[in-house]
C-alpha atoms as a PDB file:
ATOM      1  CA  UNK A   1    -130.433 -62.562  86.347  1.00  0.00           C
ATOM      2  CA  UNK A   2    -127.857 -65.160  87.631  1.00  0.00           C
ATOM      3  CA  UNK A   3    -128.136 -66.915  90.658  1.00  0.00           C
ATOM      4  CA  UNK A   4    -126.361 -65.027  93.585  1.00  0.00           C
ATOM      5  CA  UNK A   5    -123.724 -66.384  94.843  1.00  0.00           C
ATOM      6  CA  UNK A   6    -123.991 -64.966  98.463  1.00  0.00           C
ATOM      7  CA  UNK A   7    -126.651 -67.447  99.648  1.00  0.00           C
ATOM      8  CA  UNK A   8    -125.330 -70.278 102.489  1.00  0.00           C
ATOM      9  CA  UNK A   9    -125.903 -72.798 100.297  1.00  0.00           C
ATOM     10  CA  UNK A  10    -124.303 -71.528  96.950  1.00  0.00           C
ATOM     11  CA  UNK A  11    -120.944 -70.147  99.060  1.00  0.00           C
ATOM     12  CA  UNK A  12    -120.892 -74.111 100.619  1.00  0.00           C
ATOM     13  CA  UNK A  13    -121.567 -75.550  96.919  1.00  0.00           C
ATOM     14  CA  UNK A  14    -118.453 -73.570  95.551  1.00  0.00           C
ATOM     15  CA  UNK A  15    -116.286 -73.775  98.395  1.00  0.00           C
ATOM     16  CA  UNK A  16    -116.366 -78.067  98.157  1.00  0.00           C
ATOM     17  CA  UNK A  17    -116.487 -77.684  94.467  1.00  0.00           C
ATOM     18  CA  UNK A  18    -112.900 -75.738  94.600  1.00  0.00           C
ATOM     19  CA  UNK A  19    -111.349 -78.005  97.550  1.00  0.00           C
ATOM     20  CA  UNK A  20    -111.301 -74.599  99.615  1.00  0.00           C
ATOM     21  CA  UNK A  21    -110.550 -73.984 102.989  1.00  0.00           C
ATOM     22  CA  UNK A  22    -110.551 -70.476 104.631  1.00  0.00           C
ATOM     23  CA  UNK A  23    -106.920 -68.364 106.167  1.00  0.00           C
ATOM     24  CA  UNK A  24    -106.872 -67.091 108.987  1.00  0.00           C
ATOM     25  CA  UNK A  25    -103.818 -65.263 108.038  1.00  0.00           C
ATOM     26  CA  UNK A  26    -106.071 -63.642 105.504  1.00  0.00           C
ATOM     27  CA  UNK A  27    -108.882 -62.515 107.551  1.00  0.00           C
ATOM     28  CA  UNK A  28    -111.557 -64.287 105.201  1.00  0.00           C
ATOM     29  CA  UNK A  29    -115.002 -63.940 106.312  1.00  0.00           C
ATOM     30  CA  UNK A  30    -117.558 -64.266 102.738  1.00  0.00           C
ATOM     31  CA  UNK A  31    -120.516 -62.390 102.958  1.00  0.00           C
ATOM     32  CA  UNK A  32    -123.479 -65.144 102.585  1.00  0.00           C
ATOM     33  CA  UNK A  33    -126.877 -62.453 102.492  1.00  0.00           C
ATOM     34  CA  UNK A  34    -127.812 -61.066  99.343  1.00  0.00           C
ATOM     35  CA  UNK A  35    -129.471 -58.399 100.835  1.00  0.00           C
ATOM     36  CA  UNK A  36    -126.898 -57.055 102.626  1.00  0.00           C
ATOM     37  CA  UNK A  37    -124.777 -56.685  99.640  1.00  0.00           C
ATOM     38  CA  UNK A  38    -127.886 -54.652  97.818  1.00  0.00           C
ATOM     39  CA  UNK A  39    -127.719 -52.758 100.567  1.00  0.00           C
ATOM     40  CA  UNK A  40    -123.872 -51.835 100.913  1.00  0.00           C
ATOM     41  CA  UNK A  41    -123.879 -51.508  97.168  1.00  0.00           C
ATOM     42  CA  UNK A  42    -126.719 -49.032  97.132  1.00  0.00           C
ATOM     43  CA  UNK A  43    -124.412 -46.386  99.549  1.00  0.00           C
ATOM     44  CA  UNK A  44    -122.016 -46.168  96.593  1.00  0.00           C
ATOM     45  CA  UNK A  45    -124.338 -44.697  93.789  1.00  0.00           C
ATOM     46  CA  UNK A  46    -122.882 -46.685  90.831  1.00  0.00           C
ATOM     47  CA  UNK A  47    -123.911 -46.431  87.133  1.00  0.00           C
ATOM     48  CA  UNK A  48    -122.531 -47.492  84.043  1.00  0.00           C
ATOM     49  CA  UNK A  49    -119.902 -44.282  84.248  1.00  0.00           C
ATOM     50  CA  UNK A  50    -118.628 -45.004  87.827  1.00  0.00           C
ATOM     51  CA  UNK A  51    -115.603 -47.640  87.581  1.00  0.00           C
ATOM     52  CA  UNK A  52    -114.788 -49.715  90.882  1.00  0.00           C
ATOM     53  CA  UNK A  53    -112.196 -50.973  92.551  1.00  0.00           C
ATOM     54  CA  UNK A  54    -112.389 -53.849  95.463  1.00  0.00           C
ATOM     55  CA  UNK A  55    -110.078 -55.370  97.288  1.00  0.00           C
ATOM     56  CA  UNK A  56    -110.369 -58.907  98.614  1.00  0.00           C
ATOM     57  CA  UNK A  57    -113.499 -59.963  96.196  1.00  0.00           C
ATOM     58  CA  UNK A  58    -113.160 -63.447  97.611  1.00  0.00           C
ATOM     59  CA  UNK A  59    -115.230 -66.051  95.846  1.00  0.00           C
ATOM     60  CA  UNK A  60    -117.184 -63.120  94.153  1.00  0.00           C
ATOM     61  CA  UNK A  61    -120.977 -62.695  96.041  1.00  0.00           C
ATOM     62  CA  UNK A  62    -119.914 -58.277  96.142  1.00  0.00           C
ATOM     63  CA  UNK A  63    -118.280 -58.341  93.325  1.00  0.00           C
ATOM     64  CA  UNK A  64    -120.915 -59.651  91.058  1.00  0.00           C
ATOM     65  CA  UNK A  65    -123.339 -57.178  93.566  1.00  0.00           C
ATOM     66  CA  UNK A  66    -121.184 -54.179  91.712  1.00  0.00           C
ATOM     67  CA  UNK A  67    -120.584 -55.375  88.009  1.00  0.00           C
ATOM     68  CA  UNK A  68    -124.428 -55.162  87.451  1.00  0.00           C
ATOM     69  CA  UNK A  69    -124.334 -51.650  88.498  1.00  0.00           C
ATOM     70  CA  UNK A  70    -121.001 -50.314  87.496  1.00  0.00           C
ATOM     71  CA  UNK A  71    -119.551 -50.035  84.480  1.00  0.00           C
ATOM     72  CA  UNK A  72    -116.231 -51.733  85.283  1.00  0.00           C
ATOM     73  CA  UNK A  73    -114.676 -53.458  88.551  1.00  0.00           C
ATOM     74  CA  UNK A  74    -111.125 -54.056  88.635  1.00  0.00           C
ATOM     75  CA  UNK A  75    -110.903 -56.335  91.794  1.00  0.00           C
ATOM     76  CA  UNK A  76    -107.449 -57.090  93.874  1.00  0.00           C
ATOM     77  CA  UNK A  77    -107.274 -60.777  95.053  1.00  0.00           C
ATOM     78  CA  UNK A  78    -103.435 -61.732  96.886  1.00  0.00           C
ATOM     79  CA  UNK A  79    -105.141 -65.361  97.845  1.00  0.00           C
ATOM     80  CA  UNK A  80    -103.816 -66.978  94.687  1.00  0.00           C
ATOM     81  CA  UNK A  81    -106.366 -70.172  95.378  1.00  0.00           C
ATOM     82  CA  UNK A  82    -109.285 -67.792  94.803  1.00  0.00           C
ATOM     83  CA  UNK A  83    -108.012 -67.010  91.323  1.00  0.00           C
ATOM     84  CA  UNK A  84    -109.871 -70.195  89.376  1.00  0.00           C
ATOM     85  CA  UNK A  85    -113.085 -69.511  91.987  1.00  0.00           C
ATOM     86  CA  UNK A  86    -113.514 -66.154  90.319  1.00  0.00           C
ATOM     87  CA  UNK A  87    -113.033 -67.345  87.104  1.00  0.00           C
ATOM     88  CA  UNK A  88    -115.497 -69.098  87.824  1.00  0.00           C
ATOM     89  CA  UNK A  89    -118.215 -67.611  89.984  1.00  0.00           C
ATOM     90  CA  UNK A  90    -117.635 -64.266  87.930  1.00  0.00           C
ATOM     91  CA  UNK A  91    -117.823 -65.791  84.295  1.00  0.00           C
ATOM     92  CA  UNK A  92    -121.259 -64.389  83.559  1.00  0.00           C
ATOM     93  CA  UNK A  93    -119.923 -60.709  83.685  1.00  0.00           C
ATOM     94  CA  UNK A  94    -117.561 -59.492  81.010  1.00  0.00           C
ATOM     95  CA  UNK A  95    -116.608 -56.109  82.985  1.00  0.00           C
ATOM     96  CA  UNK A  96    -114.610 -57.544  86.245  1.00  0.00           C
ATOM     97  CA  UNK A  97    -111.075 -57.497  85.870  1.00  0.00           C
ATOM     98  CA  UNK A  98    -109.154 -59.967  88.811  1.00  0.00           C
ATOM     99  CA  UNK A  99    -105.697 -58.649  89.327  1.00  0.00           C
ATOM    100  CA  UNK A 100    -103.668 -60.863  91.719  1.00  0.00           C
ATOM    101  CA  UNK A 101    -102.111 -58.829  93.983  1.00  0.00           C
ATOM    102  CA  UNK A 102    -101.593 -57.018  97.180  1.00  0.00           C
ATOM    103  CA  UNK A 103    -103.337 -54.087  96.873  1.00  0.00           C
ATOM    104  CA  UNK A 104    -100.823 -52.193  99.110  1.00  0.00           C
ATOM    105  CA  UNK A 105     -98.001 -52.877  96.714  1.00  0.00           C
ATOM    106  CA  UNK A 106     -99.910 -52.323  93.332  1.00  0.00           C
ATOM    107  CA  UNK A 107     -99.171 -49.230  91.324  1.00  0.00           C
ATOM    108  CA  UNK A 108    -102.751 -47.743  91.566  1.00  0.00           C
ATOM    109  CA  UNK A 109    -102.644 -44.846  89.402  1.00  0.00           C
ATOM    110  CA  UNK A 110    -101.064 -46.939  86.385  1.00  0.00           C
ATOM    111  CA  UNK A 111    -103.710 -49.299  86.906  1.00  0.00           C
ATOM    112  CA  UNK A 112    -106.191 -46.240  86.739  1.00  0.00           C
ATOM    113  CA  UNK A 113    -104.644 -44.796  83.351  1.00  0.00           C
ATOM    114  CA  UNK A 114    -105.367 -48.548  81.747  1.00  0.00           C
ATOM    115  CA  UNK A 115    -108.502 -49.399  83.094  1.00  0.00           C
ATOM    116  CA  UNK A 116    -110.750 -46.636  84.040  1.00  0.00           C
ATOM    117  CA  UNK A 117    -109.747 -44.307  81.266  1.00  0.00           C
ATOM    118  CA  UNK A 118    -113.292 -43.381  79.937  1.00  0.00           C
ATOM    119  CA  UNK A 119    -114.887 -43.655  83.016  1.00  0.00           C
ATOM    120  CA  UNK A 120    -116.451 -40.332  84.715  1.00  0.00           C
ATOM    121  CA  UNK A 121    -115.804 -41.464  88.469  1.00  0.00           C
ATOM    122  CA  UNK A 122    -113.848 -44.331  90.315  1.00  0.00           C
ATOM    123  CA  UNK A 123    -114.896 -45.345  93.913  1.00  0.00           C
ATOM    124  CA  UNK A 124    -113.851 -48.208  96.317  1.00  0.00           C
ATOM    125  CA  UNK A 125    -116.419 -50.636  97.064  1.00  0.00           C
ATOM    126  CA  UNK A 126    -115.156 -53.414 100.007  1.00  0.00           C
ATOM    127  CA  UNK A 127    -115.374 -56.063 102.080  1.00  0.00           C
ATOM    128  CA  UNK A 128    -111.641 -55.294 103.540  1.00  0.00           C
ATOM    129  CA  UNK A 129    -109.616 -57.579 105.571  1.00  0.00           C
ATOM    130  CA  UNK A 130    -109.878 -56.503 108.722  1.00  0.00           C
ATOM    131  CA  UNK A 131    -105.885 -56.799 109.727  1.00  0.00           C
ATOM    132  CA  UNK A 132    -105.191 -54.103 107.002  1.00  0.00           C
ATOM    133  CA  UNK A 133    -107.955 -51.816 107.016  1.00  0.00           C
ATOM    134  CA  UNK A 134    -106.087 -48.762 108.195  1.00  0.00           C
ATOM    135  CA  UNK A 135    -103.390 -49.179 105.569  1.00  0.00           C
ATOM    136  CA  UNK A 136    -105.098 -49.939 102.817  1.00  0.00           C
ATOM    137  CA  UNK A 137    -107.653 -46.867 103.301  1.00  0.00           C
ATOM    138  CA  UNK A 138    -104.441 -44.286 103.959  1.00  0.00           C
ATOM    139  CA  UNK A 139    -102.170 -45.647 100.535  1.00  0.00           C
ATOM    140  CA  UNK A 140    -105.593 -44.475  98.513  1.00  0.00           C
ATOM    141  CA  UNK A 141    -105.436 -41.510 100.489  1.00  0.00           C
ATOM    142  CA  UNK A 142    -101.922 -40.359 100.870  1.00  0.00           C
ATOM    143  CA  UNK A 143    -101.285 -41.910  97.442  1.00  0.00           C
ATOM    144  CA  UNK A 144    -103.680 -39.262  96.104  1.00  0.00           C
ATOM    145  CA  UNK A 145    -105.603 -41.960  94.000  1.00  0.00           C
ATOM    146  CA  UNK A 146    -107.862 -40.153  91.942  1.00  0.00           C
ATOM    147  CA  UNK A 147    -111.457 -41.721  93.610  1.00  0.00           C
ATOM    148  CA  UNK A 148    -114.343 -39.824  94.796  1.00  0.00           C
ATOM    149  CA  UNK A 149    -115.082 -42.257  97.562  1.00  0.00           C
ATOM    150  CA  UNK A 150    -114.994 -45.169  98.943  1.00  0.00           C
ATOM    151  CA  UNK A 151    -117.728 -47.805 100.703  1.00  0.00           C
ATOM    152  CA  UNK A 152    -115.830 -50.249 102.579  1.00  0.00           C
ATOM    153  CA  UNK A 153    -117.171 -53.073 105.602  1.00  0.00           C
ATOM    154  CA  UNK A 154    -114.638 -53.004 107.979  1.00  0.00           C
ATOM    155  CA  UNK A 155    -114.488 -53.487 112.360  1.00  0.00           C
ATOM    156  CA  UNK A 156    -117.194 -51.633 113.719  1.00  0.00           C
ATOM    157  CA  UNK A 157    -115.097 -50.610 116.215  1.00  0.00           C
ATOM    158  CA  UNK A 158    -112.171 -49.063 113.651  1.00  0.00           C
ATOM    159  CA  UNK A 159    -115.386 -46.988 111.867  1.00  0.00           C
ATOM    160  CA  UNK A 160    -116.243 -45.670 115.160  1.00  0.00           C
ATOM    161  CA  UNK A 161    -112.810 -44.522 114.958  1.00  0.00           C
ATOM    162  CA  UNK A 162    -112.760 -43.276 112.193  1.00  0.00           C
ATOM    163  CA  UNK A 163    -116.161 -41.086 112.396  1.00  0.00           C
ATOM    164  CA  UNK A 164    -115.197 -39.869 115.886  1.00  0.00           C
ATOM    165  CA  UNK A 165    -115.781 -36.199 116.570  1.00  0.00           C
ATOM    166  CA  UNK A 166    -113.132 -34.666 118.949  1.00  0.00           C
ATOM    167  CA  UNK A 167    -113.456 -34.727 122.763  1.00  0.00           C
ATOM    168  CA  UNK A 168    -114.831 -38.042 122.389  1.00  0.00           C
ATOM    169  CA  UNK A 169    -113.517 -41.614 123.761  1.00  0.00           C
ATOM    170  CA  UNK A 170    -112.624 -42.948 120.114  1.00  0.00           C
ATOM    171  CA  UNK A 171    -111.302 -39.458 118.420  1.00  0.00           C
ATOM    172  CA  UNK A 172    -107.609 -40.048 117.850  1.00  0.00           C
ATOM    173  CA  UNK A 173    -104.831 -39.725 114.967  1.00  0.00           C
ATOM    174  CA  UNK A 174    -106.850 -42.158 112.704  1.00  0.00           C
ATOM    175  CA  UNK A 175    -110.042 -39.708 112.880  1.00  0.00           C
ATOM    176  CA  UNK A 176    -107.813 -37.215 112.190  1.00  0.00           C
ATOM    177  CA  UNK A 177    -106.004 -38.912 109.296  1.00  0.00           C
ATOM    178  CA  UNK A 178    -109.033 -40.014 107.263  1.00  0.00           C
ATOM    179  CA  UNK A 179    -111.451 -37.098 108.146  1.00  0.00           C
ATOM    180  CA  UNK A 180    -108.536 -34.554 107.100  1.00  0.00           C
ATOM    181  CA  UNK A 181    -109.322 -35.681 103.368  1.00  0.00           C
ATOM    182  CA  UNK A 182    -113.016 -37.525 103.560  1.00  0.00           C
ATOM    183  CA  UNK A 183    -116.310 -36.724 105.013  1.00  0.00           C
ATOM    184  CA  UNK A 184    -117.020 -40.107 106.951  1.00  0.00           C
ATOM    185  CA  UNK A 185    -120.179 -41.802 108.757  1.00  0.00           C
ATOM    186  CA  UNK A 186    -121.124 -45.264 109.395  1.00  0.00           C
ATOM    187  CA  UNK A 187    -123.967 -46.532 106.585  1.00  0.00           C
ATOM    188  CA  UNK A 188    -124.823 -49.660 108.188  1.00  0.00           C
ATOM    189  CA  UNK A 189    -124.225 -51.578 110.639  1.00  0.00           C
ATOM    190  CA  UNK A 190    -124.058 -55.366 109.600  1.00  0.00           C
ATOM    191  CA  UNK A 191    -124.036 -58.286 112.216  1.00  0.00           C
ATOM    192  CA  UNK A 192    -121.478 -61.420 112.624  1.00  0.00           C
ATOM    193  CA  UNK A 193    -124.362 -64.059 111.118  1.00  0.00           C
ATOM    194  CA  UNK A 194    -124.027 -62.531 107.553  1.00  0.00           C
ATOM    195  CA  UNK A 195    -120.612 -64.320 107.320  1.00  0.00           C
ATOM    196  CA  UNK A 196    -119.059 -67.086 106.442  1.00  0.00           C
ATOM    197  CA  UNK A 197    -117.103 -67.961 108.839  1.00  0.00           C
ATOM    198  CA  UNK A 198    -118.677 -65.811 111.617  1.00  0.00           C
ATOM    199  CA  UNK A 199    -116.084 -63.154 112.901  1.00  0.00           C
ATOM    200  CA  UNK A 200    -115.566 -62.490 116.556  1.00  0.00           C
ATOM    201  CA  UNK A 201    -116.185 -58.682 116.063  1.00  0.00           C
ATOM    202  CA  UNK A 202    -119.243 -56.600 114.597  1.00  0.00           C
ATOM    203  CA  UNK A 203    -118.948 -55.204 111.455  1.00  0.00           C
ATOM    204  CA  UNK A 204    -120.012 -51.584 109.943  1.00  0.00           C
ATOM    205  CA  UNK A 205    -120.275 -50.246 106.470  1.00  0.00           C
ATOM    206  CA  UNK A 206    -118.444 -46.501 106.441  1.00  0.00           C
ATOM    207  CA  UNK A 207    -118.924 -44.087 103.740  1.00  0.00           C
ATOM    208  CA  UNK A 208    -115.884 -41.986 102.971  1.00  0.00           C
ATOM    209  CA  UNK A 209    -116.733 -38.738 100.876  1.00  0.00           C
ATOM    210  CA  UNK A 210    -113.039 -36.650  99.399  1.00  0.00           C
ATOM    211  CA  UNK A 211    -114.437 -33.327 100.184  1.00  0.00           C
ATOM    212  CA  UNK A 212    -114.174 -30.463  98.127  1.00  0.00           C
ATOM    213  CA  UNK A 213    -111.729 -28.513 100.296  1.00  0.00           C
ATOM    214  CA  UNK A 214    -109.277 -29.831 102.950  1.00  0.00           C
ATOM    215  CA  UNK A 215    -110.149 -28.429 106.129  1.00  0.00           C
ATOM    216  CA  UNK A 216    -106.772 -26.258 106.422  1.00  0.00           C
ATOM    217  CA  UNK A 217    -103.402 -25.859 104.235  1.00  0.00           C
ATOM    218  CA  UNK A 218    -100.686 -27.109 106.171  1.00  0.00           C
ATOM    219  CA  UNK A 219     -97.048 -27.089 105.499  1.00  0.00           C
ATOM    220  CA  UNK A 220     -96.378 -31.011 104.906  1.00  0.00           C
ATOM    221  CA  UNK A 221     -99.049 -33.392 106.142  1.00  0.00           C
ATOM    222  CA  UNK A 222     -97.071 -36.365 106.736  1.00  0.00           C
ATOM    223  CA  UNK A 223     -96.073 -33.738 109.587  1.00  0.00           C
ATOM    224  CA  UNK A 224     -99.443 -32.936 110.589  1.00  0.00           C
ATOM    225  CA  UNK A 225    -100.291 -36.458 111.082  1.00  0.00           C
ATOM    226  CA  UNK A 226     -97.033 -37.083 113.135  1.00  0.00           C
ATOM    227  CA  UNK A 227     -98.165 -34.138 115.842  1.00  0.00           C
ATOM    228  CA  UNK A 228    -101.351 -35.807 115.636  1.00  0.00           C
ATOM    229  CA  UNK A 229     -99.669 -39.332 116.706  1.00  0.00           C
ATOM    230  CA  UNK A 230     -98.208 -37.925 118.811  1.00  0.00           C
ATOM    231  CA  UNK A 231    -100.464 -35.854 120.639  1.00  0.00           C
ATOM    232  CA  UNK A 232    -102.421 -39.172 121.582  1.00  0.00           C
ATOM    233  CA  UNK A 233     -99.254 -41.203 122.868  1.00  0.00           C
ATOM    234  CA  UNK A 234    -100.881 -41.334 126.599  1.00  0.00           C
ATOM    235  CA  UNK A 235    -104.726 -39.687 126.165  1.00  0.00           C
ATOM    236  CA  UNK A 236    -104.559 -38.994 129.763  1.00  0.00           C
ATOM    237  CA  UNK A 237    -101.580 -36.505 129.197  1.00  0.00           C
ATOM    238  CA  UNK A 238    -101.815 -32.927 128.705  1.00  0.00           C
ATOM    239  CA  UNK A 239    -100.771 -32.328 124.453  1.00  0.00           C
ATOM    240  CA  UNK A 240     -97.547 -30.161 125.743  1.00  0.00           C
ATOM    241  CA  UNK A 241     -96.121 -33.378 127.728  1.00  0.00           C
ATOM    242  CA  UNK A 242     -97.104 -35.698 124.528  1.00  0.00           C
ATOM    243  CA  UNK A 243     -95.441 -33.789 122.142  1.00  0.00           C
ATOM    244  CA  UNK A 244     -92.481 -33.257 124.044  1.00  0.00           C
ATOM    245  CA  UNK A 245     -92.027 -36.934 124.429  1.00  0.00           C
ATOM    246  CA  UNK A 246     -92.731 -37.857 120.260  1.00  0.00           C
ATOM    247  CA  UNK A 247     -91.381 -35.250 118.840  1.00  0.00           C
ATOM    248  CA  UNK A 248     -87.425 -35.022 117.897  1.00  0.00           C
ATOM    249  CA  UNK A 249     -85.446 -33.168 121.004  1.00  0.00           C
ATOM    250  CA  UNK A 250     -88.995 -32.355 122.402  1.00  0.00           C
ATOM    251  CA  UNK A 251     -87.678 -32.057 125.994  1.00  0.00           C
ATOM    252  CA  UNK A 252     -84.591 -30.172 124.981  1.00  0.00           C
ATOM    253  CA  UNK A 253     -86.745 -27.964 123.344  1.00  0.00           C
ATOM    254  CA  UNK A 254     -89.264 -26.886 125.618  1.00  0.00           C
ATOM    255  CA  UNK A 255     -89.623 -23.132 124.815  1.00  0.00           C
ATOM    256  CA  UNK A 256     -89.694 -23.602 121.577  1.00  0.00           C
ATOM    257  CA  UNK A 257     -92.991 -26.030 121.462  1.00  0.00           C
ATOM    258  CA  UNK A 258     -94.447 -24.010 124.385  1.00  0.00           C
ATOM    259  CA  UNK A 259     -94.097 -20.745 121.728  1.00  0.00           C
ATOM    260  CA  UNK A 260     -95.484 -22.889 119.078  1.00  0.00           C
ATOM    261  CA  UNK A 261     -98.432 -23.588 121.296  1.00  0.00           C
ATOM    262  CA  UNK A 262     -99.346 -20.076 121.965  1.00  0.00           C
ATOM    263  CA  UNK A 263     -98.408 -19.532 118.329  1.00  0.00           C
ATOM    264  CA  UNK A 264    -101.880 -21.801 117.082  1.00  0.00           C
ATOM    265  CA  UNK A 265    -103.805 -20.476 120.093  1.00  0.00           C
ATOM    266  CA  UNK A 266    -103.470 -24.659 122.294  1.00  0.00           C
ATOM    267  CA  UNK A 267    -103.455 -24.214 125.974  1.00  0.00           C
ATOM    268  CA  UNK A 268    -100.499 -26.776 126.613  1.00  0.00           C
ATOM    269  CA  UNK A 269    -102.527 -27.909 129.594  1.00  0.00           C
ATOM    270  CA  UNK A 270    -105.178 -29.628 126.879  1.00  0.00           C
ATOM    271  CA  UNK A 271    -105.536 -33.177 125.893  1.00  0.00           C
ATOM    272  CA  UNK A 272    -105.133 -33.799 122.155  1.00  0.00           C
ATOM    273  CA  UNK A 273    -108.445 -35.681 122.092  1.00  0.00           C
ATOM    274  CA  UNK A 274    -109.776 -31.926 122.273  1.00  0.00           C
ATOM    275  CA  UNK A 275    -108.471 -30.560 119.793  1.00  0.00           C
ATOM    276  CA  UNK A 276    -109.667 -30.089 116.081  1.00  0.00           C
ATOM    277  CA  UNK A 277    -108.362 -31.024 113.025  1.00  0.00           C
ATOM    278  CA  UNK A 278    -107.799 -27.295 111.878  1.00  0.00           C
ATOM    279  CA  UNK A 279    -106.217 -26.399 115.223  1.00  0.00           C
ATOM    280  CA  UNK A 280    -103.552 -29.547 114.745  1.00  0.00           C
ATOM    281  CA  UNK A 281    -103.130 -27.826 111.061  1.00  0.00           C
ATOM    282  CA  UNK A 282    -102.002 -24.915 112.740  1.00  0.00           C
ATOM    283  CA  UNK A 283    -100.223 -26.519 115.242  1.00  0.00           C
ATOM    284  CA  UNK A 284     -98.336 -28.530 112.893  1.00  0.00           C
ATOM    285  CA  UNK A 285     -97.351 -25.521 111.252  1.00  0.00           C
ATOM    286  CA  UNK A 286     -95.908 -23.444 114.170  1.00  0.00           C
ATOM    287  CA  UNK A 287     -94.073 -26.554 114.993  1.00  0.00           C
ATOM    288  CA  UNK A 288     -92.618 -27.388 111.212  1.00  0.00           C
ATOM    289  CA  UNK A 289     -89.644 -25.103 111.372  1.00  0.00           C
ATOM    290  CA  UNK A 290     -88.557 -26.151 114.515  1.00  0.00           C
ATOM    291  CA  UNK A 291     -89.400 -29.811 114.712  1.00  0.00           C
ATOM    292  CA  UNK A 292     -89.664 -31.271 111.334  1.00  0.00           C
ATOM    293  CA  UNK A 293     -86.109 -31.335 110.299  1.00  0.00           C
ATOM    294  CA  UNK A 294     -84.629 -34.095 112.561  1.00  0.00           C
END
């Protein structure tokens, strides 16, 4: 087997031999512990049938992790300097593809059609920059990208966020958003010394599972996940004086929302932190006909 390259000393060696230098910009932080990249690689199941994407492989150290356990990677890379490091670092495995781009403007299911053709399952495996976490995880999501999963390192704090249950300090419109299509939980928990540099925050491994059914059909769901923004614009507000402040004419509309309310059984006196995500499906679809069109 080849020599990893997520050891301290091997990330330093290739790092001098390339002239590179870290962005901030870019939130780069290279995993340097072998172990901990068995470990995060082991939460995604892969075999030779399971394609993968990643985004931000870096100088390589998960990537190479995954290609001996997947069948394919296609990897997204916008740090153009990185491009002749992977070439590089990643020459011993003929099934990683590097595409240089930003994964948020890259035409996913395209890419799916060429690459992962024959392949039974696609998942996201990650170490994500933490400045784009939230968008990158929604596009595969609201993009309907055909994956069964994804296993991404991200802020510990934005997994808590994710995984929150409602009534609790971190539930919000992102819990809502990502648990409305995936069954999430925090895998592992990884600490700042694993990293090169070390980042100011703690870091967690979360597990996102598409379940089978969506918790409730709603009219549009960009529109659920407005009411759900907006039911969270001051926690400490009841959802009735939230939504009349976010949503379009809200105060001139008063009876209406307060009808809606009754309509999907909400006391307007509640916080939105207390609701579900089924009871905002059926708020957001008492409110649609009255609130969506502005």
């Amino acid at each position: 087997m080849n020599k990893d390259i997520a050891t301290p000393k091997r990330t330093k060696e290739i790092l001098e031999k390339h002239g590179f230098s870290f962005k901030k910009s870019l939130g780069q932080n290279f995993l340097i512990d072998p172990n901990v990249l068995e470990n995060i690689v082991s939460h995604a199941n892969l075999t030779e049938k399971v394609g993968v994407i990643e985004i931000g492989p870096g100088i390589g150290a998960l990537t190479e992790h995954i290609a001996r356990q997947a069948g394919k990677v296609v990897a997204y890379e916008i740090d153009g300097r990185l491009l002749p490091v992977l070439e590089d670092t990643l020459s011993p495995y003929d099934n990683v593809k590097v595409i240089h781009q930003d994964v948020l403007e890259a035409e996913l299911e395209t890419m799916i059609q060429e690459e992962f053709a024959e392949y039974e399952e696609i998942v996201v495996v990650a170490n994500l920059p933490y400045y784009v976490t939230t968008p990158i995880i929604m596009k595969f999501l609201l993009e309907r990208v055909p994956i069964t999963g994804m296993i991404i390192m991200m802020q510990k704090e934005v997994a808590d966020r994710i995984t929150a249950s409602p009534s609790t300090k971190a539930y919000g419109s992102l819990s809502i958003a990502i648990q409305y299509y995936m069954d999430a939980t925090v895998a592992m928990i990884v600490p700042k010394t694993v990293f090169m540099p070390q980042p100011n925050v703690e870091s967690a491994v979360l597990k996102l599972t598409r379940k089978e059914h969506l918790p409730a059909e709603v009219k549009d769901e960009d529109f659920l996940f407005k009411v759900s923004k907006g039911s969270f614009v001051q926690r400490r507000k009841t959802i009735f004086n939230n939504l009349q402040t976010s949503l379009p004419n809200g105060k001139a509309k008063k009876e209406l929302l307060i009808a809606a309310l009754e309509a999907a059984g909400v006391d307007p006196k509640r916080r939105g932190e207390t609701l579900t995500i089924e009871e905002f499906a059926h708020l957001s679809n008492a409110l649609y006909d009255d609130f969506s069109g502005e």
